[in-house]
C-alpha atoms as a PDB file:
ATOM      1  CA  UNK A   1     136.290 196.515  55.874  1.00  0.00           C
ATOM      2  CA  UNK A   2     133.062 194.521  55.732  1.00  0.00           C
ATOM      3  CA  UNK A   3     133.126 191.184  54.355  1.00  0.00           C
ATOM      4  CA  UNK A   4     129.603 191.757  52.779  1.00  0.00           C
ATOM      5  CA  UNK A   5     130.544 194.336  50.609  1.00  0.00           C
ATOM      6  CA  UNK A   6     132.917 191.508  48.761  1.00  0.00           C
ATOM      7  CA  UNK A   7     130.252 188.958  48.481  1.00  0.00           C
ATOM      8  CA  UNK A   8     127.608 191.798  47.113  1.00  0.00           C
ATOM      9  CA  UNK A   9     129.811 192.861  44.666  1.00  0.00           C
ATOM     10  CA  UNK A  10     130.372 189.271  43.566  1.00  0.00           C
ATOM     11  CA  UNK A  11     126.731 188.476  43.701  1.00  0.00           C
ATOM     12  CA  UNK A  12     125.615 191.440  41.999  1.00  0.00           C
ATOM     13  CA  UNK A  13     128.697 191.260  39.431  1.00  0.00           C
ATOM     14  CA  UNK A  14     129.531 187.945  38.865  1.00  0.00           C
ATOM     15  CA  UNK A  15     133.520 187.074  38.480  1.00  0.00           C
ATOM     16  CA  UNK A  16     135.943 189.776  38.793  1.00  0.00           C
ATOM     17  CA  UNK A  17     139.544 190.215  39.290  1.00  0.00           C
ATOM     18  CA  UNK A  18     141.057 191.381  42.547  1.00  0.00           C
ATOM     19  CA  UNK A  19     142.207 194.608  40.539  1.00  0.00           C
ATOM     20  CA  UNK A  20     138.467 194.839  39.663  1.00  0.00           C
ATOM     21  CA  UNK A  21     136.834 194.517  43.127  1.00  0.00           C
ATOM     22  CA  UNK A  22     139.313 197.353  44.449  1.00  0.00           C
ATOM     23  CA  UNK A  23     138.655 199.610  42.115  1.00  0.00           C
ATOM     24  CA  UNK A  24     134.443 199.388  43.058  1.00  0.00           C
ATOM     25  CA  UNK A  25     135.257 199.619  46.515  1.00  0.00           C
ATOM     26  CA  UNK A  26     137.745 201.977  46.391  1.00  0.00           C
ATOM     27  CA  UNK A  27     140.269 200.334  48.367  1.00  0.00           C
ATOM     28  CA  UNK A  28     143.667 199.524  47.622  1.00  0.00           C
ATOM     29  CA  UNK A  29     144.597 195.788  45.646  1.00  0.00           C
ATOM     30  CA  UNK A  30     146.515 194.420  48.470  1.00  0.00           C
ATOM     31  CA  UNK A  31     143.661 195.395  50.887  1.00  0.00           C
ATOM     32  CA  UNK A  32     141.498 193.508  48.219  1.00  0.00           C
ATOM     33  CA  UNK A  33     143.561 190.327  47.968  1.00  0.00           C
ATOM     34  CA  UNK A  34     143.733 189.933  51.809  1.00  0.00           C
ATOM     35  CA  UNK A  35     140.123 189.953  52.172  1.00  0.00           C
ATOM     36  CA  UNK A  36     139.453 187.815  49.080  1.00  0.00           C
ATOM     37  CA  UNK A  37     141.985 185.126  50.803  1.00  0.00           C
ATOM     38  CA  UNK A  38     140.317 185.019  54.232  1.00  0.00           C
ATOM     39  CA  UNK A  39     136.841 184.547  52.172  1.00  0.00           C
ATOM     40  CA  UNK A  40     138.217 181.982  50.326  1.00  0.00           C
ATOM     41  CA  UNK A  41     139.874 179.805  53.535  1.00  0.00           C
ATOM     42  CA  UNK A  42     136.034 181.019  54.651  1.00  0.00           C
ATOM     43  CA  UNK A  43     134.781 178.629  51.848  1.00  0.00           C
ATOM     44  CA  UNK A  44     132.472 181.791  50.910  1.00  0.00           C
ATOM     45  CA  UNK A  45     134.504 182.359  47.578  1.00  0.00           C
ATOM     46  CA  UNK A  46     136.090 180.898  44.804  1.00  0.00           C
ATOM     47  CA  UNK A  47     139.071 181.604  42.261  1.00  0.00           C
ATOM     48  CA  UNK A  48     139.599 180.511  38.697  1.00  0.00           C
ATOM     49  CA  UNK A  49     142.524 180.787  36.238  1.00  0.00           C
ATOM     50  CA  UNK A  50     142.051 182.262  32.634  1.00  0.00           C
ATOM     51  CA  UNK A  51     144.842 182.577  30.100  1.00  0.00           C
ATOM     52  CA  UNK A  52     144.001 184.836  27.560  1.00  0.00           C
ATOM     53  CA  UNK A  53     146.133 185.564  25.020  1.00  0.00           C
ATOM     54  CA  UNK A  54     150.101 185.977  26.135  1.00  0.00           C
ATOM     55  CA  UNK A  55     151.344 186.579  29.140  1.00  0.00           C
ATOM     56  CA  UNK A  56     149.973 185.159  32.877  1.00  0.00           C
ATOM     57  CA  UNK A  57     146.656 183.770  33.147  1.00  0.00           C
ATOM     58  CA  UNK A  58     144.153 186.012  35.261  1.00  0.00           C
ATOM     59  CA  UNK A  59     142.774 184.992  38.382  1.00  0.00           C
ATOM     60  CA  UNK A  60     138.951 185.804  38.809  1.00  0.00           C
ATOM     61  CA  UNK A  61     136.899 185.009  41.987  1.00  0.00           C
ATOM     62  CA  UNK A  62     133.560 184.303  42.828  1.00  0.00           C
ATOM     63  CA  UNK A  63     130.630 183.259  45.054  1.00  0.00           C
ATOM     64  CA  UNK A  64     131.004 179.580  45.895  1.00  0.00           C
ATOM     65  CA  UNK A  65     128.137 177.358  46.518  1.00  0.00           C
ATOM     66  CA  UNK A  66     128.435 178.418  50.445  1.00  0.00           C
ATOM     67  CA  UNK A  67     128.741 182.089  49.239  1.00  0.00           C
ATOM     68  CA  UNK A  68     125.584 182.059  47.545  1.00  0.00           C
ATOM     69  CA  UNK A  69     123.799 180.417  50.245  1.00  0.00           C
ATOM     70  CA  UNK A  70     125.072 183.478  52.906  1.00  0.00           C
ATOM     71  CA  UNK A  71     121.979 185.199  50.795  1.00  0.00           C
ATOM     72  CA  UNK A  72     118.041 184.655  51.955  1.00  0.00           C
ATOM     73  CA  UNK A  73     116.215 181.931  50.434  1.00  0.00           C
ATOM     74  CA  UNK A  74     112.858 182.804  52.123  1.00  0.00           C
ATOM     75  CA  UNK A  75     111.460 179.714  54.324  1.00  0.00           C
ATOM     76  CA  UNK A  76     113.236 177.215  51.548  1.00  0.00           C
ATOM     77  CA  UNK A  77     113.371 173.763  53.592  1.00  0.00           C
ATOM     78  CA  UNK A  78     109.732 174.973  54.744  1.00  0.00           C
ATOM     79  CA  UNK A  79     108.601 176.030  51.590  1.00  0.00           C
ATOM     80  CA  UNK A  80     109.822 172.793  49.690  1.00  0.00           C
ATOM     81  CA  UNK A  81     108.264 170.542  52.453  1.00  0.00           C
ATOM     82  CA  UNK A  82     104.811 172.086  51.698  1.00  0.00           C
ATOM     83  CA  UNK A  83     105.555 171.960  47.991  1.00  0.00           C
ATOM     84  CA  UNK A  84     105.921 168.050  47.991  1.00  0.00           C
ATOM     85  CA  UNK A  85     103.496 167.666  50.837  1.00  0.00           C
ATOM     86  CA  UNK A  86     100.996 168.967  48.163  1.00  0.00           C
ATOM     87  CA  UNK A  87     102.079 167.259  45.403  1.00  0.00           C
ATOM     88  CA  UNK A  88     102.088 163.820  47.067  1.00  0.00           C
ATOM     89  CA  UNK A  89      98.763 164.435  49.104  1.00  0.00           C
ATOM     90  CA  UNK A  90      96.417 166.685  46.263  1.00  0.00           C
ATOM     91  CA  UNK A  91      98.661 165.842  43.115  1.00  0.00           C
ATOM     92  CA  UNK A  92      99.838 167.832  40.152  1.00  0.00           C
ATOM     93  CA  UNK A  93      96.605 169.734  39.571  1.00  0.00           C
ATOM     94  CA  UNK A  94      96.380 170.783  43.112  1.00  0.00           C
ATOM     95  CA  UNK A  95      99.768 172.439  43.001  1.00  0.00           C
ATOM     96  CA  UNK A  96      99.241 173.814  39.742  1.00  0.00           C
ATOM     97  CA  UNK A  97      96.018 175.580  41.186  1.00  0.00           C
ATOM     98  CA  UNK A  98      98.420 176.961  44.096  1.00  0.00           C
ATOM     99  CA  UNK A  99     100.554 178.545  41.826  1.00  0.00           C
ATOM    100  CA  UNK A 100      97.849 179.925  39.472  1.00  0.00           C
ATOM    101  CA  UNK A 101      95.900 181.450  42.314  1.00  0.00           C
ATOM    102  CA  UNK A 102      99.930 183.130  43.749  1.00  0.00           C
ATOM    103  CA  UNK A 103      99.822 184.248  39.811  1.00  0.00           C
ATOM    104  CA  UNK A 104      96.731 185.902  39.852  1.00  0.00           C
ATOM    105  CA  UNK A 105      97.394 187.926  43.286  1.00  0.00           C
ATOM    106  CA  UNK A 106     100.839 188.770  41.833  1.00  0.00           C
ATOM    107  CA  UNK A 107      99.433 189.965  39.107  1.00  0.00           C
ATOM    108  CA  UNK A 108      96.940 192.346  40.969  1.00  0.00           C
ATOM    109  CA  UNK A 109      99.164 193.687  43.273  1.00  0.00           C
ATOM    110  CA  UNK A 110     101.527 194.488  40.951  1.00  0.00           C
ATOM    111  CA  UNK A 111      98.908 196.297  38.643  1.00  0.00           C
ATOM    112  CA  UNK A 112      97.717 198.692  41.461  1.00  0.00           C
ATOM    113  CA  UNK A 113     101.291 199.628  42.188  1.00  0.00           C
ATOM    114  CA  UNK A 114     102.347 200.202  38.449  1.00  0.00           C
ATOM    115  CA  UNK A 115      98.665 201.424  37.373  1.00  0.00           C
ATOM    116  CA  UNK A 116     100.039 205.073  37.787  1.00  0.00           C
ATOM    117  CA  UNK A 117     103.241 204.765  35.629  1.00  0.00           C
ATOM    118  CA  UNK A 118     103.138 206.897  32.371  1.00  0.00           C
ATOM    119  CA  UNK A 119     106.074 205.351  30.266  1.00  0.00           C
ATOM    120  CA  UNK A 120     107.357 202.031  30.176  1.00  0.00           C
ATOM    121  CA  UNK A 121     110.610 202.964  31.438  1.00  0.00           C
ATOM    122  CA  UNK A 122     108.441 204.194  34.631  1.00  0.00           C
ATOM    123  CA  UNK A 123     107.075 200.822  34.944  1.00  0.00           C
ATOM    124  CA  UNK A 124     110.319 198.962  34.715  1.00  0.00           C
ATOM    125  CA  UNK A 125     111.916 200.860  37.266  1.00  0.00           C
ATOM    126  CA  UNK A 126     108.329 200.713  39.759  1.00  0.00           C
ATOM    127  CA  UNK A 127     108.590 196.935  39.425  1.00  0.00           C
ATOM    128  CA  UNK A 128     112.599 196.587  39.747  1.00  0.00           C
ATOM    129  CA  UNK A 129     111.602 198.572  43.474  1.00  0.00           C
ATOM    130  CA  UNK A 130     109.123 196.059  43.487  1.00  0.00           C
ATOM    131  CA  UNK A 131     111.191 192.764  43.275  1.00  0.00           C
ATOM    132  CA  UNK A 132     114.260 194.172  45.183  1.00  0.00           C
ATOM    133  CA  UNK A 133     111.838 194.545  48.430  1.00  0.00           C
ATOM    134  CA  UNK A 134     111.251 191.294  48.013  1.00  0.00           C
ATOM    135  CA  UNK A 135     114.366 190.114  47.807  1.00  0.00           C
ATOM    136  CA  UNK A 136     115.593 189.769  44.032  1.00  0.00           C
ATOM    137  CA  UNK A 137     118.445 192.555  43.826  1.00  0.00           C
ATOM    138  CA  UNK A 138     116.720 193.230  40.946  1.00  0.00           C
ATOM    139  CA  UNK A 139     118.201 196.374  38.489  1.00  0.00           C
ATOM    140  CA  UNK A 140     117.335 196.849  34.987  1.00  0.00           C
ATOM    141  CA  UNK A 141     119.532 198.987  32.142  1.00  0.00           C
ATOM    142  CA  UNK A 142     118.518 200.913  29.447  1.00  0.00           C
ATOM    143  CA  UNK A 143     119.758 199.036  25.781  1.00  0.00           C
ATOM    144  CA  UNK A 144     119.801 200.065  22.255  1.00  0.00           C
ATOM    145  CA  UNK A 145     116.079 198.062  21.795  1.00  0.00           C
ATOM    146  CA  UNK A 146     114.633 198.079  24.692  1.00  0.00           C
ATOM    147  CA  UNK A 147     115.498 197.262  28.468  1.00  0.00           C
ATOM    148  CA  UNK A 148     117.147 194.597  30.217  1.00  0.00           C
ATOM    149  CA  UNK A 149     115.556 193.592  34.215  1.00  0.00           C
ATOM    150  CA  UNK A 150     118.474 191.625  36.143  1.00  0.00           C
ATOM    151  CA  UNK A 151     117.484 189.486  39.222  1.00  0.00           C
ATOM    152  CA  UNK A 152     120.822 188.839  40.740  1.00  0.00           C
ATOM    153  CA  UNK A 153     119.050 186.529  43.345  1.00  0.00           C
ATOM    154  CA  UNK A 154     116.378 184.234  43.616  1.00  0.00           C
ATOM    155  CA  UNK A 155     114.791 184.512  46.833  1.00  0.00           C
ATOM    156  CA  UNK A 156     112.135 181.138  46.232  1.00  0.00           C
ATOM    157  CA  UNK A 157     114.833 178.910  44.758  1.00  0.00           C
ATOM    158  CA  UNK A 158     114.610 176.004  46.634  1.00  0.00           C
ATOM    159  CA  UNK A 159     111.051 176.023  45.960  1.00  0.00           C
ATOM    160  CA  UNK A 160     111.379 176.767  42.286  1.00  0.00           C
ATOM    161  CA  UNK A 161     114.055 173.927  41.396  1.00  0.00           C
ATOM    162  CA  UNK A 162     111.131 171.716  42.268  1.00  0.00           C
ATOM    163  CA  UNK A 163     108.362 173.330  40.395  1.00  0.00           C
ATOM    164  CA  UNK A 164     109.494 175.489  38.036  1.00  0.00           C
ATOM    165  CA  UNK A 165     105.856 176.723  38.118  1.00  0.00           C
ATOM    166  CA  UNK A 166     106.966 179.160  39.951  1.00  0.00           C
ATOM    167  CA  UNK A 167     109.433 180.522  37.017  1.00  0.00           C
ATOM    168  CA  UNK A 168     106.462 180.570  34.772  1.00  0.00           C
ATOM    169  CA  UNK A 169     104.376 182.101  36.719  1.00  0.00           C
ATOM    170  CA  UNK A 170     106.753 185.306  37.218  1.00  0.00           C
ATOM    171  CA  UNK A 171     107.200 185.713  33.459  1.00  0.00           C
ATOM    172  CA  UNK A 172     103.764 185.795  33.070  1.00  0.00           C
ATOM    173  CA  UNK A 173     103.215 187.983  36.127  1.00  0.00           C
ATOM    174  CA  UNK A 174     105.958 190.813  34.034  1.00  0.00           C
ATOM    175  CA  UNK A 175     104.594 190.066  30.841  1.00  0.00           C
ATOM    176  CA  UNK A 176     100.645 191.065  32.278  1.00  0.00           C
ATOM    177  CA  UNK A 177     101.703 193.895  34.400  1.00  0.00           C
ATOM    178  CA  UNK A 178     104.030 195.393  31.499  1.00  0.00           C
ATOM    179  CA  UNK A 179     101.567 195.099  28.965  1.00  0.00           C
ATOM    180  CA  UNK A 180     100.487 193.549  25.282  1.00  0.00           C
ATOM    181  CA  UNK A 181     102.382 196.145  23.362  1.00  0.00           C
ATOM    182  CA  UNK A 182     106.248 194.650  24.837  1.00  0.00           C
ATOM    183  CA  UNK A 183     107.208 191.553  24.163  1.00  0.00           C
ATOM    184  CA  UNK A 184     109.470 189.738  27.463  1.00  0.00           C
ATOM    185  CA  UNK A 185     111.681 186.801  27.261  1.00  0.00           C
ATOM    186  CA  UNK A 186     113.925 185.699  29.840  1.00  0.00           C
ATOM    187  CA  UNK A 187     117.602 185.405  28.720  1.00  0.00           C
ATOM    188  CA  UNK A 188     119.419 184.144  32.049  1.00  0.00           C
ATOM    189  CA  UNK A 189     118.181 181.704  34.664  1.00  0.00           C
ATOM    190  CA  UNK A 190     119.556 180.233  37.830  1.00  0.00           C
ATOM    191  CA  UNK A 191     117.354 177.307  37.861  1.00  0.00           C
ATOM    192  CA  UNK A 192     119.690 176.740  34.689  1.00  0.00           C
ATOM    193  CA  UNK A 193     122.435 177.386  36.344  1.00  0.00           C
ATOM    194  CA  UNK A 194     122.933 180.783  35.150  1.00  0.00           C
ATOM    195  CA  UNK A 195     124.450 182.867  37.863  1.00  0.00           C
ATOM    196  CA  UNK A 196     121.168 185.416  37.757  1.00  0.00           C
ATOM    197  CA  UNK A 197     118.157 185.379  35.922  1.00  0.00           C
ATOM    198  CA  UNK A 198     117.597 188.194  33.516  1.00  0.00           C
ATOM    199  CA  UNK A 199     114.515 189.652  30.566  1.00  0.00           C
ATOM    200  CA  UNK A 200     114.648 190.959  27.210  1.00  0.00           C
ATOM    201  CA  UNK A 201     112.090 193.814  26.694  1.00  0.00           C
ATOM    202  CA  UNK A 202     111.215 194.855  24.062  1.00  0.00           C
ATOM    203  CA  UNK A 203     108.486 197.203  22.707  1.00  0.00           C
ATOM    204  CA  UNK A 204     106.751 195.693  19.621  1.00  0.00           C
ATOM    205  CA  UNK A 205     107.282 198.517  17.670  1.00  0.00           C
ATOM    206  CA  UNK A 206     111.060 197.727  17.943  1.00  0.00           C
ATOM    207  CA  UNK A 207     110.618 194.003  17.451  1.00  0.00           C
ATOM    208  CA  UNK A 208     111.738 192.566  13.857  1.00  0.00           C
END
């Protein structure tokens, strides 16, 4: 049984209940409980009590602040160094050029990969490819109005929490490549303290 099947379930899943996390990994609720109580003497999980209604309140674990840090936050004491190296040395402006100029690449790059797409749908699932090679976990569903794109990690966080730049940037990145006629707004975000950040799109046609 491999421990990182537990903490990508979690991660990709949020809380669940030990009757839950054996029933997506097929294994039996005992096997499940033993595993969740060596990751939780591990420090990589967590466990919270909710009553709900009568009867014994449910236990529901999750990542804990270690847990989530077992996932890659590419070059983050590096990348935050540089960040406020910048920002002290060239100011605000200078940073705010960095980021514009990552924006712009992002934006071309992600253009010549999604250029051939036919359907929105097409480009939705291109770009969730995209962002999960990079590291996002990214996965999108189809909804009643549209689509929503999950990022169930954030692989720059550390350098987004100080200069959320980086945020904007992104959602301007999806809202270029995906085009005028769909209208994107971000619903979840780590940054505030959301446990994944997640978009709203929607076609125009189907906006009120």
């Amino acid at each position: 049984m491999k421990t990182n099947r537990f903490l990508m379930l979690l991660k990709t899943r949020g809380a669940l209940t030990a009757g839950e996390i054996a029933k997506e990994l097929k294994i039996t609720t005992e096997g499940a409980r033993t595993q969740l109580l060596k990751l939780t003497e591990e420090g990589l999980i967590e466990s919270v009590h909710e009553s709900k209604g009568v009867g014994r309140p449910t236990q529901y674990f999750s990542l804990s602040e270690l847990g989530n840090k077992s996932f890659p936050d590419t070059h983050a004491e590096l990348t935050v160094k540089l960040i406020q190296q910048v920002k002290e040395t060239l100011g605000e402006e200078a940073l705010e050029m960095v980021v514009f100029a990552g924006e712009q690449k992002a934006k071309r790059r992600y253009h010549q990969q999604l250029n051939q797409a036919s359907t929105l749908e097409d480009k939705i699932r291109l770009l969730t490819e995209i962002r999960s090679r990079e590291g996002y976990m990214a996965e999108y569903t189809k909804e009643d109005n549209g689509y929503l794109l999950v990022e169930n990690h954030c692989p720059i966080c550390a350098a987004a929490q100080i200069c959320q730049g980086f945020c904007t940037s992104e959602l301007n990145t999806f809202k270029f490549v995906l085009g005028e006629d769909v209208d994107i707004t971000r619903v979840n975000h780590i940054i505030a303290g959301d446990r994944r950040c997640a978009y709203k799109i929607i076609p125009n046609k189907m906006v009120k």
